[in-house]
N, C-alpha and C. Protein backbone atom coordinates (compact mmCIF):
# COMPACT_ATOMS: atom_id res chain seq x y z
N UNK A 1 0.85 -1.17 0.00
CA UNK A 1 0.00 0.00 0.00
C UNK A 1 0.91 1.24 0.00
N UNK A 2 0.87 2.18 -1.28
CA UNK A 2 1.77 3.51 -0.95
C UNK A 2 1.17 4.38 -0.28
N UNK A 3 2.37 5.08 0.61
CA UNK A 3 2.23 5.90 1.78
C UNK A 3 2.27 4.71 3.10
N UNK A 4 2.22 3.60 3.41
CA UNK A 4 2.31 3.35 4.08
C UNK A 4 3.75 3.05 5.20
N UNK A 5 4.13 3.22 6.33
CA UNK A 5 5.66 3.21 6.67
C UNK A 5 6.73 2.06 6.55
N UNK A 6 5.73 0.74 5.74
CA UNK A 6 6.74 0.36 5.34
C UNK A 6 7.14 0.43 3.65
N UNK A 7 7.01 1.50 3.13
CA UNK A 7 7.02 1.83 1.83
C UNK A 7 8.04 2.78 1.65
N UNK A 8 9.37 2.01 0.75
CA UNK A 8 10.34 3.04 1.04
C UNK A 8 10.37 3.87 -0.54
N UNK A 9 9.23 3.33 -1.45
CA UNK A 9 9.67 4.15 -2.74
C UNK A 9 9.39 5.60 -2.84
N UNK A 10 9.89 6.18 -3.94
CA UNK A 10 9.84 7.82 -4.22
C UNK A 10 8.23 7.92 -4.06
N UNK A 11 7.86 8.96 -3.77
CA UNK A 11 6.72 9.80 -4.46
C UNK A 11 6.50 9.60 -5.85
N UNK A 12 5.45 10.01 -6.36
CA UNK A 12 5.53 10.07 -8.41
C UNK A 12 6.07 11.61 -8.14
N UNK A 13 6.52 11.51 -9.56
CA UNK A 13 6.97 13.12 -9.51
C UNK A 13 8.62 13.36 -9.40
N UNK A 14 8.97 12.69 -8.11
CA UNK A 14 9.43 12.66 -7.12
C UNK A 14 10.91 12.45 -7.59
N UNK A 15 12.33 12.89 -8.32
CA UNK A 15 13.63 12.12 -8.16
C UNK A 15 14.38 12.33 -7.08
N UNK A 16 15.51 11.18 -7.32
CA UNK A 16 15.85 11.13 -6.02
C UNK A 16 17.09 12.24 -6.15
N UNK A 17 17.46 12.64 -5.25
CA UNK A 17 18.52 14.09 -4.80
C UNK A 17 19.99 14.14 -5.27
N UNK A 18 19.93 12.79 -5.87
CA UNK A 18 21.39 12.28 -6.37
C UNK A 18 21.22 12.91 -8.04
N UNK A 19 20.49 13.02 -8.33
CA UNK A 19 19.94 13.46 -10.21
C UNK A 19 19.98 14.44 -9.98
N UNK A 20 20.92 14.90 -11.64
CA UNK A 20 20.66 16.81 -11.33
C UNK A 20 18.94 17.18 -12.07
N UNK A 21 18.55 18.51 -11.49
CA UNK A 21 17.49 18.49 -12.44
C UNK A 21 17.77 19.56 -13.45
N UNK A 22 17.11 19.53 -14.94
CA UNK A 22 17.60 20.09 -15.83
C UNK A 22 17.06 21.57 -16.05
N UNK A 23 17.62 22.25 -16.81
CA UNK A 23 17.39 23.95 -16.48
C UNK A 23 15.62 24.39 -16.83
N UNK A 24 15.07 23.76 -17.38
CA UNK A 24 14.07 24.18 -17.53
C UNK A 24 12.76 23.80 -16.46
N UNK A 25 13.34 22.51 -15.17
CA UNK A 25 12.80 22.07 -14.34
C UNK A 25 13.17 23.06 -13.26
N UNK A 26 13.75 23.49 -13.06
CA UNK A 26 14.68 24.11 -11.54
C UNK A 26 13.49 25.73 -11.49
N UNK A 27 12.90 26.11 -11.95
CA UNK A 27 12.04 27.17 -11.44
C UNK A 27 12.97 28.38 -12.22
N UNK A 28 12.20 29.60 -11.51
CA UNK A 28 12.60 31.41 -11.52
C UNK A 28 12.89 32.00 -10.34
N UNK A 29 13.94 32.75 -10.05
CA UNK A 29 13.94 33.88 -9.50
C UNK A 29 13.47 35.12 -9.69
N UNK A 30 12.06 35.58 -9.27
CA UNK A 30 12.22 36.80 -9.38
C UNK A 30 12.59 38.06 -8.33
N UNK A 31 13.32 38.76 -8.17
CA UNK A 31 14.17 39.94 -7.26
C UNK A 31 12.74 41.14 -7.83
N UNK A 32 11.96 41.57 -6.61
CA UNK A 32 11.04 42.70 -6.97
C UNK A 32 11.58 43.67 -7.16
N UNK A 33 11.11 44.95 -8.07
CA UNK A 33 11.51 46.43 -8.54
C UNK A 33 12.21 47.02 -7.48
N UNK A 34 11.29 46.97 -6.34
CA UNK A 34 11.94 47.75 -5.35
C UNK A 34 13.03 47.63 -4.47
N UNK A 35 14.09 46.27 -4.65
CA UNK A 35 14.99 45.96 -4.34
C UNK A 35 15.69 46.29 -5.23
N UNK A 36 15.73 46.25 -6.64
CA UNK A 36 16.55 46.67 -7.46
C UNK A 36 16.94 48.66 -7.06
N UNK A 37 15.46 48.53 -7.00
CA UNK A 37 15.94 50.47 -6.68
C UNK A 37 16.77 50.70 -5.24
N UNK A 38 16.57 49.85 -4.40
CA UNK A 38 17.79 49.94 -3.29
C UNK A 38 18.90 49.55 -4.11
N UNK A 39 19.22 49.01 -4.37
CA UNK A 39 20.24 48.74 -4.72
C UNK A 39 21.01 50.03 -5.69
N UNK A 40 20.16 50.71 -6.60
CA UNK A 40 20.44 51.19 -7.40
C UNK A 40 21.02 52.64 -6.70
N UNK A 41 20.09 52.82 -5.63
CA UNK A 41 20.48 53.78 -4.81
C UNK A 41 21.71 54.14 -4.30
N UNK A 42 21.77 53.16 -3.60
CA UNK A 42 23.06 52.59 -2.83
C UNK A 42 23.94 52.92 -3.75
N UNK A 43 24.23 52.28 -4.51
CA UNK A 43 24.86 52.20 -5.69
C UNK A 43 25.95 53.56 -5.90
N UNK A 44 24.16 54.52 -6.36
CA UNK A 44 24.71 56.06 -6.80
C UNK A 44 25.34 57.02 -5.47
N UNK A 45 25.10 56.57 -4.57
CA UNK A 45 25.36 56.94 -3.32
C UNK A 45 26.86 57.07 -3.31
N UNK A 46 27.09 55.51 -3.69
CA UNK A 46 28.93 55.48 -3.64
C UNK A 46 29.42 55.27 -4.38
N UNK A 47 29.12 56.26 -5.50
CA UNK A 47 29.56 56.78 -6.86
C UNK A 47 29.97 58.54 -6.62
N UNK A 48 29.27 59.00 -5.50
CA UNK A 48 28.97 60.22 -5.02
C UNK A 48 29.61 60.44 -4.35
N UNK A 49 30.09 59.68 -3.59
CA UNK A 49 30.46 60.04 -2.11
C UNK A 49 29.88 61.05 -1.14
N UNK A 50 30.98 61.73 -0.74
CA UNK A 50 30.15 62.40 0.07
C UNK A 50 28.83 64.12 -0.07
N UNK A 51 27.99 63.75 0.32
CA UNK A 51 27.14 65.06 -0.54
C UNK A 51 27.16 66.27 -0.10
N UNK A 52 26.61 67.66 -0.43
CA UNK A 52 26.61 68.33 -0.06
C UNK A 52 25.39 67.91 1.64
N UNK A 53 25.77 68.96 2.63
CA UNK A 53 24.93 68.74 3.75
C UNK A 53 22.98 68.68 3.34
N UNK A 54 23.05 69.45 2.72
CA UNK A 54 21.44 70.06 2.21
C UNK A 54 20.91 69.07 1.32
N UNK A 55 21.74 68.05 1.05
CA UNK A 55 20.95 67.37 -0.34
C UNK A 55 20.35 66.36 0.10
N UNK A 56 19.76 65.85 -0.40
CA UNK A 56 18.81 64.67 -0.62
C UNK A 56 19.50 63.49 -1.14
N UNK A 57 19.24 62.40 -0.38
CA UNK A 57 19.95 61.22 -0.47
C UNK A 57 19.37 60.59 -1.85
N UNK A 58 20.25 60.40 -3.23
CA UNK A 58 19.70 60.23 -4.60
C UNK A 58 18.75 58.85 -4.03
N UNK A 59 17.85 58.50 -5.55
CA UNK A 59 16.94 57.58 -5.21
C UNK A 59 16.80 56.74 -6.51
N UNK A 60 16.36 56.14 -6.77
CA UNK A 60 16.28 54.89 -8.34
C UNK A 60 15.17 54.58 -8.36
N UNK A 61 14.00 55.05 -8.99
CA UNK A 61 12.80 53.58 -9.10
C UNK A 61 13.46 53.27 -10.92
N UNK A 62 13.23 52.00 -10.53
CA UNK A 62 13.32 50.40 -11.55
C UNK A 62 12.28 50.55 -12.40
N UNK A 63 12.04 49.90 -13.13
CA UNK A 63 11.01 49.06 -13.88
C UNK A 63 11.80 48.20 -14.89
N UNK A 64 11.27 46.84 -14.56
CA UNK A 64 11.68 45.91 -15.21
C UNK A 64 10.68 45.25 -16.00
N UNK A 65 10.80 45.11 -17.41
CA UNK A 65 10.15 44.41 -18.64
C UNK A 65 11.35 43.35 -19.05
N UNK A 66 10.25 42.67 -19.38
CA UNK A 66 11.00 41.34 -20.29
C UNK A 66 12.51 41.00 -20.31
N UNK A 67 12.77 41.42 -19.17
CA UNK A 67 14.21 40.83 -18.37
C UNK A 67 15.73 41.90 -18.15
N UNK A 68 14.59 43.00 -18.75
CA UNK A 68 15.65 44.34 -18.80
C UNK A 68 15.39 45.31 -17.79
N UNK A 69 16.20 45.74 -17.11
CA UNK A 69 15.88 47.24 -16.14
C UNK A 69 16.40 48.48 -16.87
N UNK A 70 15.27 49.28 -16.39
CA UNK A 70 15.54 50.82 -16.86
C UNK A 70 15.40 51.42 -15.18
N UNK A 71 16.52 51.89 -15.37
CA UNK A 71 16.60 52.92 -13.72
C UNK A 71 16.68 54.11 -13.92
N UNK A 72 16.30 55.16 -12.94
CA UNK A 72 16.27 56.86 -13.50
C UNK A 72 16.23 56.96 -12.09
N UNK A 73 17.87 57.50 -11.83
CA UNK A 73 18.34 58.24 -10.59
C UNK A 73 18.27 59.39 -10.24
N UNK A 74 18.07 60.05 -9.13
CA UNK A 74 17.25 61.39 -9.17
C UNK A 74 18.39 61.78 -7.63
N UNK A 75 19.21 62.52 -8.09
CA UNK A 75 20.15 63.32 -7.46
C UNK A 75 20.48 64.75 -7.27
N UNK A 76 21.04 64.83 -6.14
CA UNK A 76 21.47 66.16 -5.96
C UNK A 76 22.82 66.78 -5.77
N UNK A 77 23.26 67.36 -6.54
CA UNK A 77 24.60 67.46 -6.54
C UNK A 77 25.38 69.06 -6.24
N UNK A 78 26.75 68.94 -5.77
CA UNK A 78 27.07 70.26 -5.16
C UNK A 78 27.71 70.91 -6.98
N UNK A 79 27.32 72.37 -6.48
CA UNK A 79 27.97 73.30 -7.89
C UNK A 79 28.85 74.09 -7.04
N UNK A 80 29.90 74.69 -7.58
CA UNK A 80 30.49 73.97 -8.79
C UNK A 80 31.34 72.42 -8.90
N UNK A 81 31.10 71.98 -9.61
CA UNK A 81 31.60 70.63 -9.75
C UNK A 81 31.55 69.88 -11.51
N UNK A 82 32.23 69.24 -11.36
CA UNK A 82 32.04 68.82 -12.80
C UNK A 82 31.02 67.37 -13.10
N UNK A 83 29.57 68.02 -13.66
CA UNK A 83 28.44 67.47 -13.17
C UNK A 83 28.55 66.53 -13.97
N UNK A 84 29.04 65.93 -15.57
CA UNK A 84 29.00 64.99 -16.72
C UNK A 84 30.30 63.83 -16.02
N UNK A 85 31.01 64.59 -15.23
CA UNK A 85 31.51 63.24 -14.77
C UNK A 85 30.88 62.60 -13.62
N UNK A 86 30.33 63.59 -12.98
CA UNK A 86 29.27 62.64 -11.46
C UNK A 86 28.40 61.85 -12.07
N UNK A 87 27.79 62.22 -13.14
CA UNK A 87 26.75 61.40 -13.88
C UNK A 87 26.76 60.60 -14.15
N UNK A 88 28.57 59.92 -15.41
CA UNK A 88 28.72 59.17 -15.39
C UNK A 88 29.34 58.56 -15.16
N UNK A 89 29.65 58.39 -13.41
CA UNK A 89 29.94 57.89 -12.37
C UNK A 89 28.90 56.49 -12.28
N UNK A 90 28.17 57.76 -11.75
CA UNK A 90 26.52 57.13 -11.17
C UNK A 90 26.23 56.37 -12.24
N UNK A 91 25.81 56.35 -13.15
CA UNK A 91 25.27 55.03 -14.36
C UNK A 91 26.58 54.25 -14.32
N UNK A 92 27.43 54.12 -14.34
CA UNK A 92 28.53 53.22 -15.07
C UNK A 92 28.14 52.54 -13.24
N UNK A 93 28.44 53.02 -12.14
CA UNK A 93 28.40 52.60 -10.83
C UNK A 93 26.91 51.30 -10.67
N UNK A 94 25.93 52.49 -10.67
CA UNK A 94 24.85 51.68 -10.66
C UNK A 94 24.50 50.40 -11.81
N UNK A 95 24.84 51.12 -13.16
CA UNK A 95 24.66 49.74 -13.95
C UNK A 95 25.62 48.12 -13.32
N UNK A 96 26.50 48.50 -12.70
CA UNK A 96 27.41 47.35 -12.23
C UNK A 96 27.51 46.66 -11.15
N UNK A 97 26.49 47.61 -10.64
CA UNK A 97 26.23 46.55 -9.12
C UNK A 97 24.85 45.99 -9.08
N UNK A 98 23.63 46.85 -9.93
CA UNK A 98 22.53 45.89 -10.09
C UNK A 98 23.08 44.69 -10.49
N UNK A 99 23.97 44.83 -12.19
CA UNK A 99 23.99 43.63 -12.65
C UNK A 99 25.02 42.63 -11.73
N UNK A 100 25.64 42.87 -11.44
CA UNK A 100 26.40 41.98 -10.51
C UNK A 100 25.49 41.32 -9.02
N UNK A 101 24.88 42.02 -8.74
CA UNK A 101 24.19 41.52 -7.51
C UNK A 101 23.02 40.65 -7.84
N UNK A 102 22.45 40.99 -9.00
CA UNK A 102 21.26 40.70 -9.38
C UNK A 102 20.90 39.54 -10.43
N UNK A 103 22.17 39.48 -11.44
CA UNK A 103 22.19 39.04 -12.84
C UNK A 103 20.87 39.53 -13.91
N UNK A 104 20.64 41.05 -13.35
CA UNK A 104 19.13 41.63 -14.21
C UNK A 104 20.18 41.91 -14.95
N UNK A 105 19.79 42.56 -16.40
CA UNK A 105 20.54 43.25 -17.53
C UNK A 105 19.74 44.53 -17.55
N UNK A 106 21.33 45.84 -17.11
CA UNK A 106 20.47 46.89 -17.09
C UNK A 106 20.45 47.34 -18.61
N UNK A 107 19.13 47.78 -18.66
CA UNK A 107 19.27 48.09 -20.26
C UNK A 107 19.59 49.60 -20.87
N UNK A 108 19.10 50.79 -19.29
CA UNK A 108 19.67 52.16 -19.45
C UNK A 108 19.77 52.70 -17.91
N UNK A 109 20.59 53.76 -17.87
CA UNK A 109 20.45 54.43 -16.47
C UNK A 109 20.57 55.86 -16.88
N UNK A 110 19.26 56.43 -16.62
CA UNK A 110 18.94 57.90 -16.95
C UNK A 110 19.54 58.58 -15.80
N UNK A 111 20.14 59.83 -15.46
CA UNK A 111 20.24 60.38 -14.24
C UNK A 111 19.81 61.87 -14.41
N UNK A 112 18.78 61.98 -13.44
CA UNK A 112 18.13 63.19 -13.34
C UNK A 112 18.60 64.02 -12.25
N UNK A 113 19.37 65.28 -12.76
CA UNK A 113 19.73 65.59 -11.84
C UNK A 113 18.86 66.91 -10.85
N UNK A 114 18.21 66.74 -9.79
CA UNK A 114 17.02 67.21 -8.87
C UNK A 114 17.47 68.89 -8.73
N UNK A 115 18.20 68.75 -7.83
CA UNK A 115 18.97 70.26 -7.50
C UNK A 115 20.67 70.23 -7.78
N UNK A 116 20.91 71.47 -7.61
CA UNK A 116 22.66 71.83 -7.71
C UNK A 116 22.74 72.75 -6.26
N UNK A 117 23.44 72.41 -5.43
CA UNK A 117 23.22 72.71 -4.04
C UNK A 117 25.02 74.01 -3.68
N UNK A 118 24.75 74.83 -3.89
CA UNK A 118 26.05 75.68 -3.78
C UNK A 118 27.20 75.45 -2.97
N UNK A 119 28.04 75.30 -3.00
CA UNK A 119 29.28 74.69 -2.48
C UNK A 119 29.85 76.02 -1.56
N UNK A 120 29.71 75.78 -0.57
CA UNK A 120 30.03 77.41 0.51
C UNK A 120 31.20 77.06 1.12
N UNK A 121 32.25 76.21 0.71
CA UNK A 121 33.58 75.82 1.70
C UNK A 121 34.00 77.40 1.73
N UNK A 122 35.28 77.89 2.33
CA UNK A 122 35.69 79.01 2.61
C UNK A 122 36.97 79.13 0.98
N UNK A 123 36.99 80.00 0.42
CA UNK A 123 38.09 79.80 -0.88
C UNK A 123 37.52 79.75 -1.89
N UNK A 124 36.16 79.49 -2.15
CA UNK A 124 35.55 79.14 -3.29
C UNK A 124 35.16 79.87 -3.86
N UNK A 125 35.04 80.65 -5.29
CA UNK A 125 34.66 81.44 -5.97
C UNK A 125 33.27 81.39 -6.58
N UNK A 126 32.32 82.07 -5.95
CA UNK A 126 31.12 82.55 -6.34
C UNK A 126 30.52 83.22 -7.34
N UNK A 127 29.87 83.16 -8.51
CA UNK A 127 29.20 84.62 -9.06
C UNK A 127 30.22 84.58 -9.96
N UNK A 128 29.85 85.91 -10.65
CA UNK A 128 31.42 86.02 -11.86
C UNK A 128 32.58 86.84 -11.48
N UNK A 129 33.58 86.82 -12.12
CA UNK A 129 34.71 86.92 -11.69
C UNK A 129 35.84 88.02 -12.72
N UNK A 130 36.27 88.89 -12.44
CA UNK A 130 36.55 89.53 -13.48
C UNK A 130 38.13 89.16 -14.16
């Protein structure tokens, strides 16, 4: 009688743990949007280093289609500074740690940049200059 305790065979269905199972048996991972956007965050964060005091900690929402992410980072950055290299900091940064952490394929990283937050150290030249 199966199921009974003296019944030592498999289940149906059932192989035994010694068989590999083949790639189309083994299931999906899916990692939700909003972990990707931590991540993405994070990411631009320490691409940035350290920010001006006043700014806003950048942020990523995701959206992922058909196995691709599109991220659009939304930062704040100190002026003067040279803003085309913070930028692409942040995408080259963030594209490489989603994909590394994640195995998503990023497919773009937009970076929007929110505010330009004035840089007041003592020495710094303000305004124009003759």
């Amino acid at each position: 009688m199966p199921g009974s305790a003296g019944d030592l065979r498999e289940p149906a269905g059932l192989r035994p743990s010694s068989e590999p199972v083949a790639p189309g048996e083994r299931g999906a991972t899916r990692i939700a949007d909003r972990v990707l956007a931590r991540i993405a965050g994070q990411a631009a964060r320490e691409a940035l280093g350290a920010l001006p005091p006043d700014a806003a900690p950048p942020h990523a929402p995701v959206v992922v289609a058909h196995g691709l992410a599109r991220v659009r980072v939304v930062l704040d950055l100190a002026y003067p500074s040279d803003i085309a290299a913070q930028c692409a900091a942040v995408r080259r940064q963030v594209a490489e740690r989603v994909a590394g952490l994640t195995a998503t394929e990023v497919h773009e990283v937009a970076v929007h940049v929110e505010r330009l937050h004035l840089d007041r150290t003592p020495g710094t030249a303000h305004g124009r200059t003759r």
